[in-house]
Protein backbone atom coordinates (compact mmCIF):
# COMPACT_ATOMS: atom_id res chain seq x y z
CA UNK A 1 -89.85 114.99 -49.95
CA UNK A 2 -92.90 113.09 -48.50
CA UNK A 3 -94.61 110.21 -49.98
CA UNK A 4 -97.47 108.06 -48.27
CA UNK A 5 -98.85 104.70 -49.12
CA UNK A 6 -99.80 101.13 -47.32
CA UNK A 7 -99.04 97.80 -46.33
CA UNK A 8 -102.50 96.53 -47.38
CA UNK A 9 -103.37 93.15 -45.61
CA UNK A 10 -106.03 90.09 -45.35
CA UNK A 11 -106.17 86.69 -43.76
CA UNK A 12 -106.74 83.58 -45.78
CA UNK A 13 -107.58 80.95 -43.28
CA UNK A 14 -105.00 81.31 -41.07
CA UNK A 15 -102.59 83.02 -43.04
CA UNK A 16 -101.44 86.58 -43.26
CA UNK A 17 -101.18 88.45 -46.62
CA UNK A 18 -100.22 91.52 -47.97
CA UNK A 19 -100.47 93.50 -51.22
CA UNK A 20 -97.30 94.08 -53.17
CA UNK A 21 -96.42 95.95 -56.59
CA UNK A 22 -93.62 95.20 -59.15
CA UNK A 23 -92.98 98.01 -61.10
CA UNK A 24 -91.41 97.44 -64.20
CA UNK A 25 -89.49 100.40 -64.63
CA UNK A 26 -87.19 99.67 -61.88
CA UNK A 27 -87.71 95.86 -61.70
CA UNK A 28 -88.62 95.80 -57.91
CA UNK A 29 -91.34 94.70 -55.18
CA UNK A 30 -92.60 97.50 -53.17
CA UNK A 31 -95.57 98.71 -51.32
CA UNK A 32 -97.81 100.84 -53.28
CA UNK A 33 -97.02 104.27 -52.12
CA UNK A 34 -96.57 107.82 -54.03
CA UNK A 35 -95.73 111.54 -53.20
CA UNK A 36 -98.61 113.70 -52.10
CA UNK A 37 -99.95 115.58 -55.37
CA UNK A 38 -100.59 119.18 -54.20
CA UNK A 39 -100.29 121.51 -51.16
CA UNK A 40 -103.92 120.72 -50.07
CA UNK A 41 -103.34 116.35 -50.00
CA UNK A 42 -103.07 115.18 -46.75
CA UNK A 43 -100.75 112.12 -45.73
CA UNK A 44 -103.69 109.97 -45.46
CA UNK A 45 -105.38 110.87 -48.49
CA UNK A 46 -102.20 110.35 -50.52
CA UNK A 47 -102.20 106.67 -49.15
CA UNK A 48 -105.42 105.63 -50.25
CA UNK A 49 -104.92 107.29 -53.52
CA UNK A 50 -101.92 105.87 -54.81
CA UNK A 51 -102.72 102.07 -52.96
CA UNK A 52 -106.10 102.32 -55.45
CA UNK A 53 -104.17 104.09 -58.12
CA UNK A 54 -101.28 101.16 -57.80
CA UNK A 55 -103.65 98.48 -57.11
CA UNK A 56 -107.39 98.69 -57.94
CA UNK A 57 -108.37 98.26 -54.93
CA UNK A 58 -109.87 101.02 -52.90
CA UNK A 59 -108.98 100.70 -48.74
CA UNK A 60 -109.13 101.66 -45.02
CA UNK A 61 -106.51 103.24 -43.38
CA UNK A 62 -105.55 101.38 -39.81
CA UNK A 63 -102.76 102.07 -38.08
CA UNK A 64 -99.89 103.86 -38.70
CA UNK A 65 -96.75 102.11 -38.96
CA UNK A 66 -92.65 103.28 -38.88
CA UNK A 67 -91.64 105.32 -41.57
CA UNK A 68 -89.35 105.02 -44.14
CA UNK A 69 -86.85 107.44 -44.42
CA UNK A 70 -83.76 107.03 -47.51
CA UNK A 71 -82.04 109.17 -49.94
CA UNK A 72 -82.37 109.51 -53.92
CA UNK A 73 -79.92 110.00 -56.36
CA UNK A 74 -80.84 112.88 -56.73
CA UNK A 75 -79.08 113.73 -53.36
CA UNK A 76 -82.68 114.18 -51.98
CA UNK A 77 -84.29 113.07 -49.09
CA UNK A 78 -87.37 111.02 -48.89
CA UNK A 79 -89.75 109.96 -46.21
CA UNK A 80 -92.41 107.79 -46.87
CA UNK A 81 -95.32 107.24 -44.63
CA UNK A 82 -96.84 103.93 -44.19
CA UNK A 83 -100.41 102.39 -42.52
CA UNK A 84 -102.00 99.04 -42.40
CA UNK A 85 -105.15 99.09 -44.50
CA UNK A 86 -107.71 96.79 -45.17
CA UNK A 87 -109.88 96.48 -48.56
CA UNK A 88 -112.96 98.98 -48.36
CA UNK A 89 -115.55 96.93 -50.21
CA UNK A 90 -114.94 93.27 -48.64
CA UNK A 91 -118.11 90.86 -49.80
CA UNK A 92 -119.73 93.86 -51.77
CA UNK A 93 -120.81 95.40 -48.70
CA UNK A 94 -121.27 99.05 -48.74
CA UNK A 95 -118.51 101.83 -47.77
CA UNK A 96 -120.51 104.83 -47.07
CA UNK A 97 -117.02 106.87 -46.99
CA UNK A 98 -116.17 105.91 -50.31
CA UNK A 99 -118.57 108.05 -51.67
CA UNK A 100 -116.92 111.01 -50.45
CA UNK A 101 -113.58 110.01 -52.51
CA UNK A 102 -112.94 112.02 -55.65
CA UNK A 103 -112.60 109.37 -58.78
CA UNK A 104 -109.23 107.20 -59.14
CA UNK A 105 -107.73 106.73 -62.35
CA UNK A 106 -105.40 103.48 -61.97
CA UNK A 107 -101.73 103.80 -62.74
CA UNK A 108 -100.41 103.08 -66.10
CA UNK A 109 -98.95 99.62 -67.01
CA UNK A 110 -95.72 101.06 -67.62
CA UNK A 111 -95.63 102.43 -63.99
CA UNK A 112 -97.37 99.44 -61.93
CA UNK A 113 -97.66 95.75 -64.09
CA UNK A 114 -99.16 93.73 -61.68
CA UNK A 115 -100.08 93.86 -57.95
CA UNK A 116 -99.65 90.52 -56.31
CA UNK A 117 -101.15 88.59 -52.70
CA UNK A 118 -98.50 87.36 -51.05
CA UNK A 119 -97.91 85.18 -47.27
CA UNK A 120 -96.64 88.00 -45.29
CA UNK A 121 -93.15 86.64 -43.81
CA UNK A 122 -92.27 85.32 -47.81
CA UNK A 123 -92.97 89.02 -48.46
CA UNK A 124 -89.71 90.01 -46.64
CA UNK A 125 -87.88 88.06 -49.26
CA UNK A 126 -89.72 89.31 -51.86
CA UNK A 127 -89.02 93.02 -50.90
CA UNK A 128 -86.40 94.73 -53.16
CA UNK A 129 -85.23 97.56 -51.09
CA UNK A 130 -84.27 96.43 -47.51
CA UNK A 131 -85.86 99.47 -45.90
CA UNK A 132 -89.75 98.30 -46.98
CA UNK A 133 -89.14 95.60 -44.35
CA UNK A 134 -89.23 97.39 -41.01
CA UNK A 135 -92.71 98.15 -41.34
CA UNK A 136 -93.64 94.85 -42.44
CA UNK A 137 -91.98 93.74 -39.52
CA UNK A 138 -94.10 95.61 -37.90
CA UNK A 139 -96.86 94.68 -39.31
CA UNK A 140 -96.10 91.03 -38.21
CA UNK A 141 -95.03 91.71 -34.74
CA UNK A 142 -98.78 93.65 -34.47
CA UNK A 143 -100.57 90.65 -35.58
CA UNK A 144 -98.94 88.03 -33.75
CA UNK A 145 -99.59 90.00 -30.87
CA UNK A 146 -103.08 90.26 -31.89
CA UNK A 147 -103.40 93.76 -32.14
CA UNK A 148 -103.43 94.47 -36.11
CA UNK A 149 -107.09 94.14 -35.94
CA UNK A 150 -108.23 97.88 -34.88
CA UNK A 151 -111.41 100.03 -35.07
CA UNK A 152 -110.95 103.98 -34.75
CA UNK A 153 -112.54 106.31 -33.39
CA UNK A 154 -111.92 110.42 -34.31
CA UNK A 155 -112.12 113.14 -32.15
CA UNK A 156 -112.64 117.00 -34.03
CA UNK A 157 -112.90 120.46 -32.29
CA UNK A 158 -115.29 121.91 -34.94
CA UNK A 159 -114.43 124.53 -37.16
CA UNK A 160 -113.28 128.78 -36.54
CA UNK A 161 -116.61 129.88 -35.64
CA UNK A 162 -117.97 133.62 -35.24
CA UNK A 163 -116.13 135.48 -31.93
CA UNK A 164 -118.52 135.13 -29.25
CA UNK A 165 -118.32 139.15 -28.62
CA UNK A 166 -119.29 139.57 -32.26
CA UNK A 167 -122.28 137.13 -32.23
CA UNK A 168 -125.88 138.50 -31.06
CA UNK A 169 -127.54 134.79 -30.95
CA UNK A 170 -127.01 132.30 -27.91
CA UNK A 171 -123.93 129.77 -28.15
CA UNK A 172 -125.93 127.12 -29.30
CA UNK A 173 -126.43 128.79 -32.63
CA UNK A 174 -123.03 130.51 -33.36
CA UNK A 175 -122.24 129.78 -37.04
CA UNK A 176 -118.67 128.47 -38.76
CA UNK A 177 -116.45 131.38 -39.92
CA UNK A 178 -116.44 131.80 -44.00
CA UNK A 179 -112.48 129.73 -42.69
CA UNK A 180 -114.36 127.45 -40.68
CA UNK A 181 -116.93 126.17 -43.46
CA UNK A 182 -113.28 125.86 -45.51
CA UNK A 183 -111.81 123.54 -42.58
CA UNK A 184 -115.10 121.74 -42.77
CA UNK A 185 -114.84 120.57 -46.31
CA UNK A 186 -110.86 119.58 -45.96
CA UNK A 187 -111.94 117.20 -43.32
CA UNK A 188 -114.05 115.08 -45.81
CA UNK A 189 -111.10 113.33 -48.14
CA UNK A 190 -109.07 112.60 -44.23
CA UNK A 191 -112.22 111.04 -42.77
CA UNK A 192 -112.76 109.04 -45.89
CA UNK A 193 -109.46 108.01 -45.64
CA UNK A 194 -110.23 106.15 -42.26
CA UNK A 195 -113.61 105.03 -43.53
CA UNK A 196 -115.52 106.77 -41.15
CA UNK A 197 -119.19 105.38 -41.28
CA UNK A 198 -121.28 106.91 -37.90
CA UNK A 199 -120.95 110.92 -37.14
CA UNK A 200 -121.59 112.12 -34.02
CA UNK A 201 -121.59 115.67 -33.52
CA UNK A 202 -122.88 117.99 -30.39
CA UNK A 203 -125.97 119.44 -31.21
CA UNK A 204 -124.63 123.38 -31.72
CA UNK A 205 -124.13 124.86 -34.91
CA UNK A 206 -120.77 124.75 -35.14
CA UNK A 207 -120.14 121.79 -34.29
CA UNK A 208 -122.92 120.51 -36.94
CA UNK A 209 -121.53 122.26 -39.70
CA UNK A 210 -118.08 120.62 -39.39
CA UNK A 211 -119.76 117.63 -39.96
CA UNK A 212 -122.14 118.84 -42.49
CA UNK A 213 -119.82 118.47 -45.53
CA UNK A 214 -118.82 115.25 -44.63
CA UNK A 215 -122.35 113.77 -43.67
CA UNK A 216 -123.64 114.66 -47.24
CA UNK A 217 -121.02 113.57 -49.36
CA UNK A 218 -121.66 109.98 -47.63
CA UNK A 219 -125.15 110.07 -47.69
CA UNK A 220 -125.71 109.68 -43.57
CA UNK A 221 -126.95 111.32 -40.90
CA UNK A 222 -125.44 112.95 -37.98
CA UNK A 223 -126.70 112.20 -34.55
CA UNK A 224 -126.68 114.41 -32.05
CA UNK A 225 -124.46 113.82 -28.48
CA UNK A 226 -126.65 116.50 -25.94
CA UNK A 227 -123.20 115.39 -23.83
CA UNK A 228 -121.21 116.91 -25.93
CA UNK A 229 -122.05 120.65 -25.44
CA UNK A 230 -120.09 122.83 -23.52
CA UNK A 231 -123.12 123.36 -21.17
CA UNK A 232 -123.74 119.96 -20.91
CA UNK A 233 -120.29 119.36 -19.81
CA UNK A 234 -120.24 122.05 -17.11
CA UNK A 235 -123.22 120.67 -15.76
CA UNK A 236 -122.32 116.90 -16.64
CA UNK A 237 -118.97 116.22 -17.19
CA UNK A 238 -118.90 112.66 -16.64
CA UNK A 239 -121.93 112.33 -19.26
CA UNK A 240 -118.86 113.00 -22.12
CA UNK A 241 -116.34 110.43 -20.50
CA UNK A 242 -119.26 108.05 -20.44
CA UNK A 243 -120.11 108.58 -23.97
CA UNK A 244 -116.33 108.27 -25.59
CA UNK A 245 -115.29 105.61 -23.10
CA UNK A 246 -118.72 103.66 -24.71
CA UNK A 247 -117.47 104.24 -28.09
CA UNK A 248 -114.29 103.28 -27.19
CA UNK A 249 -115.02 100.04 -25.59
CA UNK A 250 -115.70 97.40 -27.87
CA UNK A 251 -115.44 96.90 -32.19
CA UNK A 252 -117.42 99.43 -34.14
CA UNK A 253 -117.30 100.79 -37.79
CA UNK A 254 -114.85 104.13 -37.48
CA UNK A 255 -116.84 106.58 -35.89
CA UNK A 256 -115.85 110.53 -35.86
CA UNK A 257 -117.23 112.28 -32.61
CA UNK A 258 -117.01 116.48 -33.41
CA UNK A 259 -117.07 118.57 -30.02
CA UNK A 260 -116.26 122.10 -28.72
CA UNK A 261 -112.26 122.90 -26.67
CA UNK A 262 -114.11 123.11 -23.22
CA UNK A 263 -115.16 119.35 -23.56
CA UNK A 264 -111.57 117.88 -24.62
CA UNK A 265 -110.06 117.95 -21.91
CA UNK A 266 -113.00 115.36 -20.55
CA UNK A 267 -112.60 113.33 -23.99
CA UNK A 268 -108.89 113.01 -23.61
CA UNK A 269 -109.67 111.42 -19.83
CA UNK A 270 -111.40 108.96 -21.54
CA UNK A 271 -108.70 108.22 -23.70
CA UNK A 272 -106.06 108.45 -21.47
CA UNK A 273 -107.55 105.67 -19.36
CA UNK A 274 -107.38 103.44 -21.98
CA UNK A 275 -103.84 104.09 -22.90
CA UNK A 276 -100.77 102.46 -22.09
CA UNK A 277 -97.63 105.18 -21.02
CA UNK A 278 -95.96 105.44 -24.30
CA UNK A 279 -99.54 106.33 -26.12
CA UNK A 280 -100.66 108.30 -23.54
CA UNK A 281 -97.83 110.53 -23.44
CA UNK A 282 -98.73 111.56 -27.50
CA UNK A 283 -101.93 112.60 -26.32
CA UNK A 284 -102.58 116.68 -26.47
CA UNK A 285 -101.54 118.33 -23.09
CA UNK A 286 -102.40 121.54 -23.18
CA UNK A 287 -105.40 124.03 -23.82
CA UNK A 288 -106.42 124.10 -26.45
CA UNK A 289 -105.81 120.68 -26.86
CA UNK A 290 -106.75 120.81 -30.51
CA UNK A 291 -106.95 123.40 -33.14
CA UNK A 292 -110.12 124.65 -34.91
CA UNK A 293 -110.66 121.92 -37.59
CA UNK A 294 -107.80 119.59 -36.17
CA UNK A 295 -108.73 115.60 -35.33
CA UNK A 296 -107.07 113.04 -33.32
CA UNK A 297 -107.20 109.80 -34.49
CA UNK A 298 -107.81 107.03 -32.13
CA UNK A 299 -106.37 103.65 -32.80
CA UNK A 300 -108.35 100.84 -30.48
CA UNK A 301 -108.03 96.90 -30.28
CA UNK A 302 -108.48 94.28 -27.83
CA UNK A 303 -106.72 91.14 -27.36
CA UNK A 304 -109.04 88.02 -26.54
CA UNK A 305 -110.35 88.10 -23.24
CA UNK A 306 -109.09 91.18 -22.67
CA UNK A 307 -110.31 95.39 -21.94
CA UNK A 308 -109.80 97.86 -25.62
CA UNK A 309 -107.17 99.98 -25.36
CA UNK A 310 -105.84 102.35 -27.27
CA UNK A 311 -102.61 101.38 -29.13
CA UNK A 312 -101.89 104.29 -31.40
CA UNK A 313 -103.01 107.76 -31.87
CA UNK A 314 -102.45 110.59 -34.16
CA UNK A 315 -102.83 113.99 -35.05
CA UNK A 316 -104.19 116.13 -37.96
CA UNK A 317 -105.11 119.43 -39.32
CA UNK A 318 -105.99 119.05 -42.96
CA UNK A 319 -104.64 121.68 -45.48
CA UNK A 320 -107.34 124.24 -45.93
């Protein structure tokens, strides 16, 4: 069984805190969390829904932290996964990805009584079942080493699009597969989930249409990368490096960048140079680097003084 939720956290003055929820049931202190609720809900979706169910409070996912793995009663195994997250709506100011979030109903009483702000090294004490406390720990160790604070940039190879044999037009208008416009629309709850606020998208069709569904639901516009087409990159291939190594570089609201397979492999150069061994060995490999509709999330911070890098990355293909 798999369950997701988050160790939300803020800084008040100088100190760390993070969100906990007693639940009265059991009696306990725990991170809000919850098992996915259908075939089609994403890990990250299931976080942010059952931290705003649990808490009120609607959030960011950051990035991800260890799993918890344990057994039930039941005889069952259960694996929870965990991400640091930060409240969406801080000073009132507005979360364009919110808007493409289906409506939250919060948790009964009788299932969550109270979510509570708490220093983050009393919240180890506070923490009923011992296992909750290795990602806190980790949550701790990240922010002491001043990397907790992230910004994230997405990478997506844009949805199945019509065979190139079977399409009369040039590449530049090949159109999503009646599967690709369905990949499209399962991206929109995961990129919410990160908060994504600026699309970037290579001018072609396909590429625009992965974004499409997204783009409207938030209310933005997509800009258009010329670097990012495959006959830009044949030409140009440093003009894509240049581009994600830019949006890589410094603090920015999340950003998703949507591209075709022959331009990964320059993408992933620009990640790889920013990434120590043990990320840069989770980076795709091999062609096709990514699957039609599949993202890689980025994970950036920077330590005072110091170049971004990347400190985390993942992987996803949403249920479509």
């Amino acid at each position: 069984m798999h369950a997701a939720g988050a160790l939300v956290w803020r800084v008040v003055g100088r100190r760390l805190e993070v969100l906990l929820i007693h639940r009265p049931r059991y009696d306990d202190w725990s991170w809000p969390k919850g098992k996915l609720d259908s075939a089609m809900e994403s890990l990250p979706m299931c976080a942010v829904r059952e931290v705003q169910e649990e808490t009120g409070i609607p959030v960011v996912l950051g990035l991800p932290l260890p799993t918890v793995n344990y057994r039930l009663a039941s005889g069952q195994q259960k694996v929870c996964h965990y991400w640091a997250a930060t409240p969406a709506d801080v000073d009132g100011v507005d979360v364009p990805a919110l808007n493409a979030r289906e409506k939250i109903k919060p948790a009964p009483k009788h299932e969550v009584d109270e979510a509570r702000w708490v220093e983050a090294r009393k919240a180890r004490k506070m923490l009923t079942r011992a296992d909750d406390v290795e990602p806190l720990g980790a949550l701790i160790d990240l922010w002491d080493d001043g990397l907790l604070r992230t910004w994230t940039l997405i990478v997506v190879r844009h949805g199945r699009a019509r065979k190139r044999s079977a399409w009369p037009g040039g590449e530049e208008t090949r159109p999503l597969t009646p599967v690709g416009q369905v990949q499209a629309r399962a991206l929109v709850p995961v990129l919410a989930a990160y908060g994504v606020h600026e699309v970037i998208s290579s001018p072609w069709l396909r590429c625009r249409a992965t974004m499409t569904p997204y783009s409207d639901a938030c209310d933005t516009a997509v800009m258009s990368a010329p670097q990012l087409t495959e006959a830009a990159v044949k030409d140009r291939p440093a003009g894509a490096r240049s581009l994600v190594s830019d949006l890589l570089g410094s603090p920015r609201e999340a950003t998703v960048v949507c591209t075709h397979r022959p331009v990964l492999p320059f993408v992933l150069e620009a990640v790889r140079a920013r990434s120590p061994h043990r990320v840069s060995k989770r980076l795709p490999q091999v062609n096709p680097y990514l699957r039609t509709g599949e993202m890689l999330v980025v994970h950036m911070a920077r330590r005072e003084q110091r170049r971004a890098r990347v400190v985390a990355v993942e992987t996803y293909r949403p249920p479509s």
